[in-house]
N, C-alpha and C. Protein backbone atom coordinates (compact mmCIF):
# COMPACT_ATOMS: atom_id res chain seq x y z
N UNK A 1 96.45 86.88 121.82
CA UNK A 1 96.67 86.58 123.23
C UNK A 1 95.39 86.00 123.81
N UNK A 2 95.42 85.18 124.84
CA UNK A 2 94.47 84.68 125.55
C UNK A 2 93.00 86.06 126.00
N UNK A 3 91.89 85.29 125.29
CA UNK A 3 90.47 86.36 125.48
C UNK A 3 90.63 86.75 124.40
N UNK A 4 91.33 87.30 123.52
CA UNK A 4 90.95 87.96 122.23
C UNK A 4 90.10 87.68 121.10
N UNK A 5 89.62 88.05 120.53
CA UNK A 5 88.42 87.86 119.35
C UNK A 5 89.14 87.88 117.82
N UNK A 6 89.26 86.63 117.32
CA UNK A 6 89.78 87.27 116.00
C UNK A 6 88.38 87.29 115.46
N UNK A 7 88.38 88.38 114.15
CA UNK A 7 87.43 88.88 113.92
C UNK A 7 87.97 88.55 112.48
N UNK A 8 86.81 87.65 111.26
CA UNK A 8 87.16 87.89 109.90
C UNK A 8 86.40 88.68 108.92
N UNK A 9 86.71 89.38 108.26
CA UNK A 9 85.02 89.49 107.17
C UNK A 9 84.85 88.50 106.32
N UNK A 10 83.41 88.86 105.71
CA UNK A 10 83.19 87.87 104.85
C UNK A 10 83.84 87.54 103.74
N UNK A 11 83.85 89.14 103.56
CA UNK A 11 84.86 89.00 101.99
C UNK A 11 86.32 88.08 102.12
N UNK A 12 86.70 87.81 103.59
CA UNK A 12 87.91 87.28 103.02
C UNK A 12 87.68 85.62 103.15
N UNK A 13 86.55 85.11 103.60
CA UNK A 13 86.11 84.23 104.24
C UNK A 13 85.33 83.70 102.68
N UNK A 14 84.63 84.46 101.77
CA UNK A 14 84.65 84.26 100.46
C UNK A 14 85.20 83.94 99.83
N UNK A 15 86.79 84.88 99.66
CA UNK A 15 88.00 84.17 98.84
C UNK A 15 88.30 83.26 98.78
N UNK A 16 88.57 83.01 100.70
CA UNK A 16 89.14 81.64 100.62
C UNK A 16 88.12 80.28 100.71
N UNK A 17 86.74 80.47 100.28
CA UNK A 17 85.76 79.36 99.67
C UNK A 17 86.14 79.18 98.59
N UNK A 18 86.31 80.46 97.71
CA UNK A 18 86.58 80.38 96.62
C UNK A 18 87.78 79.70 95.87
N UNK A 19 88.73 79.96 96.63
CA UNK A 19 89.96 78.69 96.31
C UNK A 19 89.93 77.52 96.91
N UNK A 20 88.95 76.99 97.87
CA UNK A 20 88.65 76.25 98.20
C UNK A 20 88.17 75.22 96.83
N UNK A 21 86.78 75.98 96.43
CA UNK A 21 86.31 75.55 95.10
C UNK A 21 87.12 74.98 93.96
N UNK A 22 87.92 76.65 93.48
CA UNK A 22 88.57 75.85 92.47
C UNK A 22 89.73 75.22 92.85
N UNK A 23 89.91 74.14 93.77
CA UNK A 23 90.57 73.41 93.76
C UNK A 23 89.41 71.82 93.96
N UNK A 24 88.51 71.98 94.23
CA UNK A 24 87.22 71.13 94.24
C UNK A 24 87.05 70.70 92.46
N UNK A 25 87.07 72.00 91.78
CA UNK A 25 86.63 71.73 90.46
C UNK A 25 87.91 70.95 89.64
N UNK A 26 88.98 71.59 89.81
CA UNK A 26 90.29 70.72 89.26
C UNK A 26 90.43 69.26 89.69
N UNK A 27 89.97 69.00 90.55
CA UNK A 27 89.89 67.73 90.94
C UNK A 27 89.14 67.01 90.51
N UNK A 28 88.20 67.53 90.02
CA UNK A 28 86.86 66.91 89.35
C UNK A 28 87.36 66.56 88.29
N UNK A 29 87.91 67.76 87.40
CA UNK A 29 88.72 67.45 86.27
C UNK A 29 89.33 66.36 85.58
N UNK A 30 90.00 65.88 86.89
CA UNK A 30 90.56 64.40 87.19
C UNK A 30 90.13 63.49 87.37
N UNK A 31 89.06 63.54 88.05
CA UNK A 31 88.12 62.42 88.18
C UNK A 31 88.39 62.20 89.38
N UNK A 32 89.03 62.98 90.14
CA UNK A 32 89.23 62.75 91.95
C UNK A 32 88.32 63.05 93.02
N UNK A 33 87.28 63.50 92.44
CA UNK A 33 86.29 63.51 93.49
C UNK A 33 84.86 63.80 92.37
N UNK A 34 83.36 63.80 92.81
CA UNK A 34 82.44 63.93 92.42
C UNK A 34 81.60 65.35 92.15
N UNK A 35 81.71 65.76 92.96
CA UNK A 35 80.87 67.39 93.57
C UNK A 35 81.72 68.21 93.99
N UNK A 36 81.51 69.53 94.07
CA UNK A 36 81.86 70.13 94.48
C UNK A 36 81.32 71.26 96.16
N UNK A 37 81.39 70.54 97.26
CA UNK A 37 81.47 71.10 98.62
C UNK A 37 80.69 72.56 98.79
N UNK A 38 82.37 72.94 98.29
CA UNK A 38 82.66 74.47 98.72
C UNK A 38 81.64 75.52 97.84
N UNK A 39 81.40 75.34 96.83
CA UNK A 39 80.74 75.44 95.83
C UNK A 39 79.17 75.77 96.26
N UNK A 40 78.62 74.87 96.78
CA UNK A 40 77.47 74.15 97.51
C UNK A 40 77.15 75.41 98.46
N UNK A 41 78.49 75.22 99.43
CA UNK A 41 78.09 75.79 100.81
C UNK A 41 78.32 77.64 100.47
N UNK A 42 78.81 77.92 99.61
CA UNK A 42 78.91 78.99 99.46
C UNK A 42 77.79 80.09 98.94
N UNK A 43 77.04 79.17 97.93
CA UNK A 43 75.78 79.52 97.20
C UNK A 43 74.75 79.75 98.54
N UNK A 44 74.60 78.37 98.96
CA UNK A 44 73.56 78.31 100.69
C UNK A 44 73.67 79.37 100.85
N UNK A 45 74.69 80.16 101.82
CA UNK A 45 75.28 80.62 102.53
C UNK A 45 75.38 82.63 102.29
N UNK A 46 75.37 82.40 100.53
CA UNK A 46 75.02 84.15 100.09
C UNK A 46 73.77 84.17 99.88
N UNK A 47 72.84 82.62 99.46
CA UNK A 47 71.24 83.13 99.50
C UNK A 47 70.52 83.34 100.77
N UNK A 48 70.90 82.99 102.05
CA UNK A 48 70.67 83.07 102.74
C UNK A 48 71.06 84.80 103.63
N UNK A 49 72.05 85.22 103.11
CA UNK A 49 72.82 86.62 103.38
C UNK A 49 73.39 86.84 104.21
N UNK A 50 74.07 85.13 104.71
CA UNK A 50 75.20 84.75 105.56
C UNK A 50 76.48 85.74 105.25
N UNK A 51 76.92 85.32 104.30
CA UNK A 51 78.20 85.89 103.75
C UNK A 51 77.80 86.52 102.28
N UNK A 52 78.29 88.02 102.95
CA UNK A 52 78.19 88.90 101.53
C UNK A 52 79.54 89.85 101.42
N UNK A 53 79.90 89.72 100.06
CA UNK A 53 81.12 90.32 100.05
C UNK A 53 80.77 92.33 100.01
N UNK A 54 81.26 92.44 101.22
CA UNK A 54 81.66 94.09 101.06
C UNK A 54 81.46 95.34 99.68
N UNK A 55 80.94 96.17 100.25
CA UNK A 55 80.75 97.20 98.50
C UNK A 55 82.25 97.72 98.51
N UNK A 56 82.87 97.90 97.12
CA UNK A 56 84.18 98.51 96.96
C UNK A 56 84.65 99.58 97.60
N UNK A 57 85.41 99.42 98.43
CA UNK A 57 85.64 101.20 98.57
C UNK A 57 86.29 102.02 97.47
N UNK A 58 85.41 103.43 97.29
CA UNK A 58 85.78 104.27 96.39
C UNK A 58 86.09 105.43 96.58
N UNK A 59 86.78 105.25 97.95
CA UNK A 59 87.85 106.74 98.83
C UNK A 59 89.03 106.53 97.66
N UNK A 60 89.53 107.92 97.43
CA UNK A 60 91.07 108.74 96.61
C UNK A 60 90.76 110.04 97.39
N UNK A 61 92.28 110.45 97.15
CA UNK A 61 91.94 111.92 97.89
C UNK A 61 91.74 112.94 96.70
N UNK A 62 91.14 113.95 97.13
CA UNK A 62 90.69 115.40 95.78
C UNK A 62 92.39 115.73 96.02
N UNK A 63 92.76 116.88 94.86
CA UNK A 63 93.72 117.39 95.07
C UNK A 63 93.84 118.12 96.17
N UNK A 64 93.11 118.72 97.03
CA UNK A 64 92.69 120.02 97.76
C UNK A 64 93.18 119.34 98.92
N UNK A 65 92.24 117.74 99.50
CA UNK A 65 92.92 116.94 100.27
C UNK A 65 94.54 116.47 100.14
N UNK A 66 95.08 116.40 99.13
CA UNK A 66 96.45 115.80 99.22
C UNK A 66 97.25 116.71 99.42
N UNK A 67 97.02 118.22 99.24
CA UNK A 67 97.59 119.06 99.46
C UNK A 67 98.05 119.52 100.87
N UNK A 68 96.72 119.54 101.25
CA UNK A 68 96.32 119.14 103.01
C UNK A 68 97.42 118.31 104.00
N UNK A 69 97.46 116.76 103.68
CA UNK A 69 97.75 115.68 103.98
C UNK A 69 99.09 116.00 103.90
N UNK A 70 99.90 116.53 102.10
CA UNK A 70 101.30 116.90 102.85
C UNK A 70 101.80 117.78 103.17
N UNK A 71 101.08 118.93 103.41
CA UNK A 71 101.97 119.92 103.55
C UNK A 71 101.66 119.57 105.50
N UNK A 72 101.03 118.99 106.22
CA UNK A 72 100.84 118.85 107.48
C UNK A 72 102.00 117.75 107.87
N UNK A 73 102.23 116.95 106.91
CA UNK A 73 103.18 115.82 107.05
C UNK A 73 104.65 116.51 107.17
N UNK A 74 104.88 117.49 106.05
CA UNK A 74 106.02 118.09 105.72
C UNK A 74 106.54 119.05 107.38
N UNK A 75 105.05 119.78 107.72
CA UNK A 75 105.23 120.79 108.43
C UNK A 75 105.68 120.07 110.11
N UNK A 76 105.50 118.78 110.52
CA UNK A 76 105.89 117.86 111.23
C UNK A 76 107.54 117.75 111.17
N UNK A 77 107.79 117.35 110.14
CA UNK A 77 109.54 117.28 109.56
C UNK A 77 110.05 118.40 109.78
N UNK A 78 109.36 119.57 109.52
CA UNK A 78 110.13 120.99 109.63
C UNK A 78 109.81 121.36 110.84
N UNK A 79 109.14 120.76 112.03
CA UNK A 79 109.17 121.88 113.34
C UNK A 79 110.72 121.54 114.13
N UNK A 80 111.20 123.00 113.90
CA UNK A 80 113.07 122.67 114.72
C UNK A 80 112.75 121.89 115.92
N UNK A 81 111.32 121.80 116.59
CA UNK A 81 111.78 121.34 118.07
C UNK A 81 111.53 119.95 117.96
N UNK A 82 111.24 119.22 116.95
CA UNK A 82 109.94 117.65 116.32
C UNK A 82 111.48 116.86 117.28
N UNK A 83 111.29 115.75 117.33
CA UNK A 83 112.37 114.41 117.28
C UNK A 83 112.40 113.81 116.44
N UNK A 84 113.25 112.97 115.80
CA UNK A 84 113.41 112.03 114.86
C UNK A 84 113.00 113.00 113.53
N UNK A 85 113.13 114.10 113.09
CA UNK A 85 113.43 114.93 112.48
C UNK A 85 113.45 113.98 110.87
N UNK A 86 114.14 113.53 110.94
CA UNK A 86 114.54 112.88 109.70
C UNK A 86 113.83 111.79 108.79
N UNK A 87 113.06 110.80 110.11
CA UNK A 87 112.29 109.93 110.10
C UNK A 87 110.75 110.49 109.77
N UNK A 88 110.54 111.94 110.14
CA UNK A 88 109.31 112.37 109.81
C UNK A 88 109.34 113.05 108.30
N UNK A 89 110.61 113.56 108.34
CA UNK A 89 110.72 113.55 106.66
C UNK A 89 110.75 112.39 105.57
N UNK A 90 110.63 111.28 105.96
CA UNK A 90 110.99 110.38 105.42
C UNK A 90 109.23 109.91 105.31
N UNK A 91 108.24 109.78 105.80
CA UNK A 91 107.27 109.96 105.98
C UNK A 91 106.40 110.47 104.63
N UNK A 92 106.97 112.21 104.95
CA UNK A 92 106.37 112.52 104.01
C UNK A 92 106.42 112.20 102.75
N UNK A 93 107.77 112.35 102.43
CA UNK A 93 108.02 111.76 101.05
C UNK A 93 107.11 110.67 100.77
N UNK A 94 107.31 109.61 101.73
CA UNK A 94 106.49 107.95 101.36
C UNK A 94 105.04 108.65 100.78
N UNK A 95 104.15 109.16 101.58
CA UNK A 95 103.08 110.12 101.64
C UNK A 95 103.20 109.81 100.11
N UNK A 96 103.73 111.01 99.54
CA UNK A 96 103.88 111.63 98.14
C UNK A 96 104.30 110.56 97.40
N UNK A 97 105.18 109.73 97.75
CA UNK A 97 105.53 108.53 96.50
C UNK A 97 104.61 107.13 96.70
N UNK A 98 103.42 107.00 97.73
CA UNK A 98 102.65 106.50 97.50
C UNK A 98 101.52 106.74 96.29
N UNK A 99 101.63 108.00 96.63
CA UNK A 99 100.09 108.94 95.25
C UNK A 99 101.12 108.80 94.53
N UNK A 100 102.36 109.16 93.56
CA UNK A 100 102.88 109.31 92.37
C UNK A 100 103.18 107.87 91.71
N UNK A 101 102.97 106.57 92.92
CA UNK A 101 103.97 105.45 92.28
C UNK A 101 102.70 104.19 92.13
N UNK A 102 101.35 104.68 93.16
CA UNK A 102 100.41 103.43 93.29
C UNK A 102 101.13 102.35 93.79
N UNK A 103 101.99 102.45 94.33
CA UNK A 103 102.91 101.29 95.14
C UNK A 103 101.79 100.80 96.28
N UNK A 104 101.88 99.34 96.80
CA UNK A 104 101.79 99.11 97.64
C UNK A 104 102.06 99.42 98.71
N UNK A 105 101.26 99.01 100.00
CA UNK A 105 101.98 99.20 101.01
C UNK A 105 103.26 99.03 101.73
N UNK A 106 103.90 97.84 101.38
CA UNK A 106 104.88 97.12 101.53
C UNK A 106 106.08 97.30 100.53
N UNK A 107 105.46 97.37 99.56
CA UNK A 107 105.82 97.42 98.26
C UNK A 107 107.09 98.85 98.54
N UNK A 108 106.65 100.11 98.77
CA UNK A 108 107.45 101.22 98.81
C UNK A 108 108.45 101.25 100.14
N UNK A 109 108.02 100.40 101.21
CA UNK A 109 108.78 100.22 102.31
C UNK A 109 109.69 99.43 101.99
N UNK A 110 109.66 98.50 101.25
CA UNK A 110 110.65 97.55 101.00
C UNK A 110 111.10 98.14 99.66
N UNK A 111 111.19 99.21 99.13
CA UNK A 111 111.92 99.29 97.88
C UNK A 111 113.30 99.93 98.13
N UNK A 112 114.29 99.28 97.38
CA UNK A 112 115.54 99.58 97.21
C UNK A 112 116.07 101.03 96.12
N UNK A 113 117.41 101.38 96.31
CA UNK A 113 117.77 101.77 95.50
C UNK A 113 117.72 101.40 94.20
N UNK A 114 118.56 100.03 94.15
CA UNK A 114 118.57 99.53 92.71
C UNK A 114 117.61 98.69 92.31
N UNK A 115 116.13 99.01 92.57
CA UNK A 115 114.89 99.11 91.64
C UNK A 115 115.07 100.39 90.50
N UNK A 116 115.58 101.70 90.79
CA UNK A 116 115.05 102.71 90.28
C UNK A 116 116.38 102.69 89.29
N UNK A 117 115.88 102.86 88.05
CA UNK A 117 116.74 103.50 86.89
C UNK A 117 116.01 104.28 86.36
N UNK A 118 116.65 105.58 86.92
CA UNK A 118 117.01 107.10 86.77
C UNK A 118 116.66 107.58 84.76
N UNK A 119 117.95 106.64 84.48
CA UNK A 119 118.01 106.82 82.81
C UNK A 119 116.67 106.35 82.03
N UNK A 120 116.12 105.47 82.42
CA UNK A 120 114.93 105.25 81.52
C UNK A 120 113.72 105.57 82.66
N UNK A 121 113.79 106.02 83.90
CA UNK A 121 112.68 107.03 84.51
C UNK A 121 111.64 105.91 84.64
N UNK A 122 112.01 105.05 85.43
CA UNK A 122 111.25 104.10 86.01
C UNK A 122 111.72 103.38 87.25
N UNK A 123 110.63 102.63 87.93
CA UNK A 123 111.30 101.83 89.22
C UNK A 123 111.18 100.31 88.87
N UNK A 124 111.30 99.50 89.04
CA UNK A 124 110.72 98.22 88.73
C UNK A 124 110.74 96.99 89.85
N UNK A 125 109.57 96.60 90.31
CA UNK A 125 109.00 95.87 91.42
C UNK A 125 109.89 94.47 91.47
N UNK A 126 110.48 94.07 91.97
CA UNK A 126 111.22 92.52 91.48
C UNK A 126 110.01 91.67 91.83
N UNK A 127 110.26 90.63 91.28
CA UNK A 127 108.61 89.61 91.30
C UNK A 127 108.56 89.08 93.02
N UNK A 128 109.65 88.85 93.59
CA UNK A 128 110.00 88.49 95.31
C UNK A 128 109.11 89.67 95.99
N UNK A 129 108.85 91.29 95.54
CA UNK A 129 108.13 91.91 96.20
C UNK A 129 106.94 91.85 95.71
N UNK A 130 106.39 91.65 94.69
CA UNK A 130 105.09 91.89 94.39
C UNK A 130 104.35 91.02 94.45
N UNK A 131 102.90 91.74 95.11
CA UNK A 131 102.23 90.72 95.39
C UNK A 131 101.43 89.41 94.38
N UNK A 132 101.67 90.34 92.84
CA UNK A 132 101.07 88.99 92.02
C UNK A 132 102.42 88.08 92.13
N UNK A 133 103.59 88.37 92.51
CA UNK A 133 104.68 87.58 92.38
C UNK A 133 105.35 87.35 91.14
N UNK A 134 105.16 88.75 90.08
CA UNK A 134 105.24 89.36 88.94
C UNK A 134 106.23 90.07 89.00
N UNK A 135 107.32 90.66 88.61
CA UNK A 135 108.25 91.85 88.67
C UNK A 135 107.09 93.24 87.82
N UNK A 136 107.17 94.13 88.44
CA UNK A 136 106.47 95.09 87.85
C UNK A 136 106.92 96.64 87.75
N UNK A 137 107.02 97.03 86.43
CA UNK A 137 107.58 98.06 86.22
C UNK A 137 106.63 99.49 86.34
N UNK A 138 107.39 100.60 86.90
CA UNK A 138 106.57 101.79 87.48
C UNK A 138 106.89 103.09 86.91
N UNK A 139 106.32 103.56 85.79
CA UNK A 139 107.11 104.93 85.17
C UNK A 139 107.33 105.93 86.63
N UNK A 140 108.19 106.82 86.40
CA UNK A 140 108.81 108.26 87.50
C UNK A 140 107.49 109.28 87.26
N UNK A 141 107.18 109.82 87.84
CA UNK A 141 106.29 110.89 87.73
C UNK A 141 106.85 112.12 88.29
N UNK A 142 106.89 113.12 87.75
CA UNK A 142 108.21 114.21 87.41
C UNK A 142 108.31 114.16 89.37
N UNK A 143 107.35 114.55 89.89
CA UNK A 143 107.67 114.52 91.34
C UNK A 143 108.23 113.78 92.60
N UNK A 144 107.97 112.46 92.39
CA UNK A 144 108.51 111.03 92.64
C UNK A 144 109.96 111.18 92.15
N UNK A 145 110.08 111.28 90.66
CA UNK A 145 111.56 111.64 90.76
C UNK A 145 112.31 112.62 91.25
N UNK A 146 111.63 113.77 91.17
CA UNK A 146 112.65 114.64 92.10
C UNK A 146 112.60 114.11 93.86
N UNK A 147 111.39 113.92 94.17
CA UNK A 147 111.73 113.01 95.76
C UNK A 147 112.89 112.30 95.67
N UNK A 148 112.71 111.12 95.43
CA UNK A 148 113.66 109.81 94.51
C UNK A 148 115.39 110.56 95.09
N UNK A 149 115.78 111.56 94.32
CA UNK A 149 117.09 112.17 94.15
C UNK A 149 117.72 113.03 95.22
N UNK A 150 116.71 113.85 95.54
CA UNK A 150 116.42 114.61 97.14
C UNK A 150 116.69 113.85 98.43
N UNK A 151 116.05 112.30 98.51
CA UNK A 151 116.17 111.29 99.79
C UNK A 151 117.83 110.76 99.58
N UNK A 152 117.87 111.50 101.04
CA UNK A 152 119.80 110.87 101.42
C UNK A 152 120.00 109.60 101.08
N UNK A 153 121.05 108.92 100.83
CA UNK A 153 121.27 107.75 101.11
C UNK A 153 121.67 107.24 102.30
N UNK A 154 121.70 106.23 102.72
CA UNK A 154 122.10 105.43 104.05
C UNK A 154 123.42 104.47 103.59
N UNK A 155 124.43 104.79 104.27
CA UNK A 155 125.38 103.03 104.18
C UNK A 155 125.04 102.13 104.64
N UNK A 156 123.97 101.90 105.77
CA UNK A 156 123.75 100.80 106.28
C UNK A 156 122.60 99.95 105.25
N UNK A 157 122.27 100.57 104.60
CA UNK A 157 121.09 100.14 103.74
C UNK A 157 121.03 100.57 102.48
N UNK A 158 120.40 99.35 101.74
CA UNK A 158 120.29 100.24 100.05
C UNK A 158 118.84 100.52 99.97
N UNK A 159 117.72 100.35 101.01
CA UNK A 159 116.45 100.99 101.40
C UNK A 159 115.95 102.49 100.43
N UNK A 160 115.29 102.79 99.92
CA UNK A 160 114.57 103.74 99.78
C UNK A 160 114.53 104.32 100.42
N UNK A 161 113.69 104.33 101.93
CA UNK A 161 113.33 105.07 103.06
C UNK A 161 113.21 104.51 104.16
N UNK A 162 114.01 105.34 105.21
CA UNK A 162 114.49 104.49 106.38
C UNK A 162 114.34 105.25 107.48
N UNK A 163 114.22 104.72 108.22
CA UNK A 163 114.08 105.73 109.92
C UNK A 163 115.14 105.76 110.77
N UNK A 164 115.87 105.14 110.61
CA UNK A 164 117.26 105.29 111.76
C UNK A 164 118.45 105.88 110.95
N UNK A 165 119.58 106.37 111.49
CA UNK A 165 120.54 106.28 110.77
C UNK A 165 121.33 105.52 110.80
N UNK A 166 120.67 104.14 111.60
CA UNK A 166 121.66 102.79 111.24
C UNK A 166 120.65 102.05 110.45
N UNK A 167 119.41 103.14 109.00
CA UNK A 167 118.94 102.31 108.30
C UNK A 167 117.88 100.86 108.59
N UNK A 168 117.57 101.76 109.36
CA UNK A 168 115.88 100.73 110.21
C UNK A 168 114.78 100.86 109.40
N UNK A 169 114.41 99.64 108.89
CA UNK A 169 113.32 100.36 108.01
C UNK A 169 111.95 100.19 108.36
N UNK A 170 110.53 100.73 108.15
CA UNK A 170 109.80 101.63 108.10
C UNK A 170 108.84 99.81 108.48
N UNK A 171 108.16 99.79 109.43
CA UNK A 171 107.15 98.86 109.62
C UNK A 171 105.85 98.65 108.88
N UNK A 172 105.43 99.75 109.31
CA UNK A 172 103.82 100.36 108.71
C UNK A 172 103.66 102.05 108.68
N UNK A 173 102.57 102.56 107.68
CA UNK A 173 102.88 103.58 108.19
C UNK A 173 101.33 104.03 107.93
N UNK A 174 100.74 102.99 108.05
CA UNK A 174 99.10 103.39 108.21
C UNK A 174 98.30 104.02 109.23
N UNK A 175 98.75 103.54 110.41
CA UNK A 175 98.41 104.14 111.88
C UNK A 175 98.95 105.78 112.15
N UNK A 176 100.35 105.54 111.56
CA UNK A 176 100.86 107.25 110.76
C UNK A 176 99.99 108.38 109.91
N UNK A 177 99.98 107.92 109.29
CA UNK A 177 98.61 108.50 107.65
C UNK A 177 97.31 108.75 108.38
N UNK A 178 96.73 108.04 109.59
CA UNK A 178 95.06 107.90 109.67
C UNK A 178 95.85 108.80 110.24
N UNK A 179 96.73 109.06 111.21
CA UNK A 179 96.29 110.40 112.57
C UNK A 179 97.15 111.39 111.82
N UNK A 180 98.11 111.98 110.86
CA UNK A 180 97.99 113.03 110.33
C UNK A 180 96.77 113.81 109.39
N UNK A 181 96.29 112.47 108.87
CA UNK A 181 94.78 112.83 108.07
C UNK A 181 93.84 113.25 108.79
N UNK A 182 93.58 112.60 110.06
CA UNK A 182 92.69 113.31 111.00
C UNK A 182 93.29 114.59 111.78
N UNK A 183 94.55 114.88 111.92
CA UNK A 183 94.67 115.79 111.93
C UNK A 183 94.13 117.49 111.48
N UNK A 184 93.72 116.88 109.95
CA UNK A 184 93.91 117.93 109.18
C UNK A 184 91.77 117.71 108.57
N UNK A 185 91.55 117.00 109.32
CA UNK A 185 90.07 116.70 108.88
C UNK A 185 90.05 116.00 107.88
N UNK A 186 91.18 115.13 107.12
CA UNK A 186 90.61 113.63 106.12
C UNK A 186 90.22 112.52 106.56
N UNK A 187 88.87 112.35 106.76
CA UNK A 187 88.54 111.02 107.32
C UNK A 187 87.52 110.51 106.45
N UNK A 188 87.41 108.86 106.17
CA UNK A 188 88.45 108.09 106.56
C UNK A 188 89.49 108.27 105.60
N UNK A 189 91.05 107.65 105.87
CA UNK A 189 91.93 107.65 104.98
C UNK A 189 92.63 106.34 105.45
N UNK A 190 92.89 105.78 104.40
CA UNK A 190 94.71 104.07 104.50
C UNK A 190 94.98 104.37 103.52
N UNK A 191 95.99 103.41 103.37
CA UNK A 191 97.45 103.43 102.40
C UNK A 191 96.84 103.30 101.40
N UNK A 192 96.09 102.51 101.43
CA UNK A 192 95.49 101.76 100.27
C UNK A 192 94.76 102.96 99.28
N UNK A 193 94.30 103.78 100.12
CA UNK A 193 93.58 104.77 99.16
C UNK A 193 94.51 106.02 98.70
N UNK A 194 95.88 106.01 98.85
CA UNK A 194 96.97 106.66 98.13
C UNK A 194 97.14 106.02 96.48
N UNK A 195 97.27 104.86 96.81
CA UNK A 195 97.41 103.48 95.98
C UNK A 195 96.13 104.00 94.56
N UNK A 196 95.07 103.80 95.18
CA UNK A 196 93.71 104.07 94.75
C UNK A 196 93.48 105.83 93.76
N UNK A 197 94.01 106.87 94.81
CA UNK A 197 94.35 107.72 94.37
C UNK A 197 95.39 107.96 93.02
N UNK A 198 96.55 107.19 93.25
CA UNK A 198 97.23 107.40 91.89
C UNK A 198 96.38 106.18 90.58
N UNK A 199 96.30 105.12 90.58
CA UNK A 199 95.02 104.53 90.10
C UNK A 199 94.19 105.41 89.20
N UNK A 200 93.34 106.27 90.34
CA UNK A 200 92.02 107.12 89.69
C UNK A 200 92.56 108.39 88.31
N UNK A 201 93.84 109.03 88.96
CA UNK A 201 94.91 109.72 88.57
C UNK A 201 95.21 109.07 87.09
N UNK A 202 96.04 108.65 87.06
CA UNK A 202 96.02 107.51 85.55
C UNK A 202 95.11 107.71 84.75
């Protein structure tokens, strides 16, 4: 909106030099151009300590924390007086089948029923969701599957996990995760480090 600041980091401002480049160098390849630009300005630009890419983050939660995280999530779903009752159960689960599945963010919001076969105890990513644009297959982890079997189904949807019971599905649920985690004293925490967590787990 008008006045606002977009704000980038470097690191992503890196990347995209970086494909900048190798598309500088393929061209070269060809004989379509001489030098390479991006290449140039990028080197300048980290000796100088313009642009430096970010240290990794190496947040996962301990077990002690995840324990934390759902049983506060769960205990939300179970207060008789909560609203949307159902939708906060739905929550938790995600919670838990984020750490058991290393799913993406998007990735578990948008997963369907018929990803998951039960009989050979796996889910499998269709390449349309994943972000390498790969189909990618996800073994069950005894708990994930019992979630998995436990979550109602919806007619309005073949969704995984949904918030309405006309099958609305789930936007984000990061802004969710930071304020139950701070709730419970996990800070910092994102999706991403559920992801990270099953990862380290492995």
């Amino acid at each position: 909106h008008k006045g606002a600041t977009l704000t980038v980091s470097d690191g992503t401002i890196l990347r995209d030099l970086q494909c900048v480049s190798a598309i500088f160098t393929c061209a070269a390849d060809f004989d379509l151009c001489e030098n390479n630009p991006a290449r140039a300005y990028m080197q300048a630009m980290m000796h100088r300590g313009v642009l430096q890419n970010a240290a990794p983050s190496k947040r996962y939660l301990s077990h002690i924390e995840e324990e934390k995280l759902l049983r506060r999530a769960l205990e939300r779903a179970l207060d008789p007086d909560a609203i949307r009752r159902v939708e906060k159960f739905m929550i938790a689960c995600a919670f838990a089948l984020y750490i058991d599945t290393g799913f993406r963010a998007q990735e578990l919001l948008e997963c369907r029923r018929s990803w998951i076969d039960l009989e050979r105890n796996e889910i499998t990513v269709p390449a349309e969701f994943a972000k390498s644009g790969h189909a990618r297959t996800v073994p069950l982890m005894p708990r994930a599957r019992r979630i998995i079997m436990m979550l109602p189904a919806n007619k309005h949807t073949d969704l995984l996990l949904w918030r309405t019971a006309a099958g609305r599905k789930f936007a984000d649920l990061n802004k969710t995760l930071q304020a139950i985690a701070r709730a419970v004293g996990i800070l910092p925490l994102k999706i991403h480090d559920l992801r990270r967590t099953c990862g380290c787990r492995m």
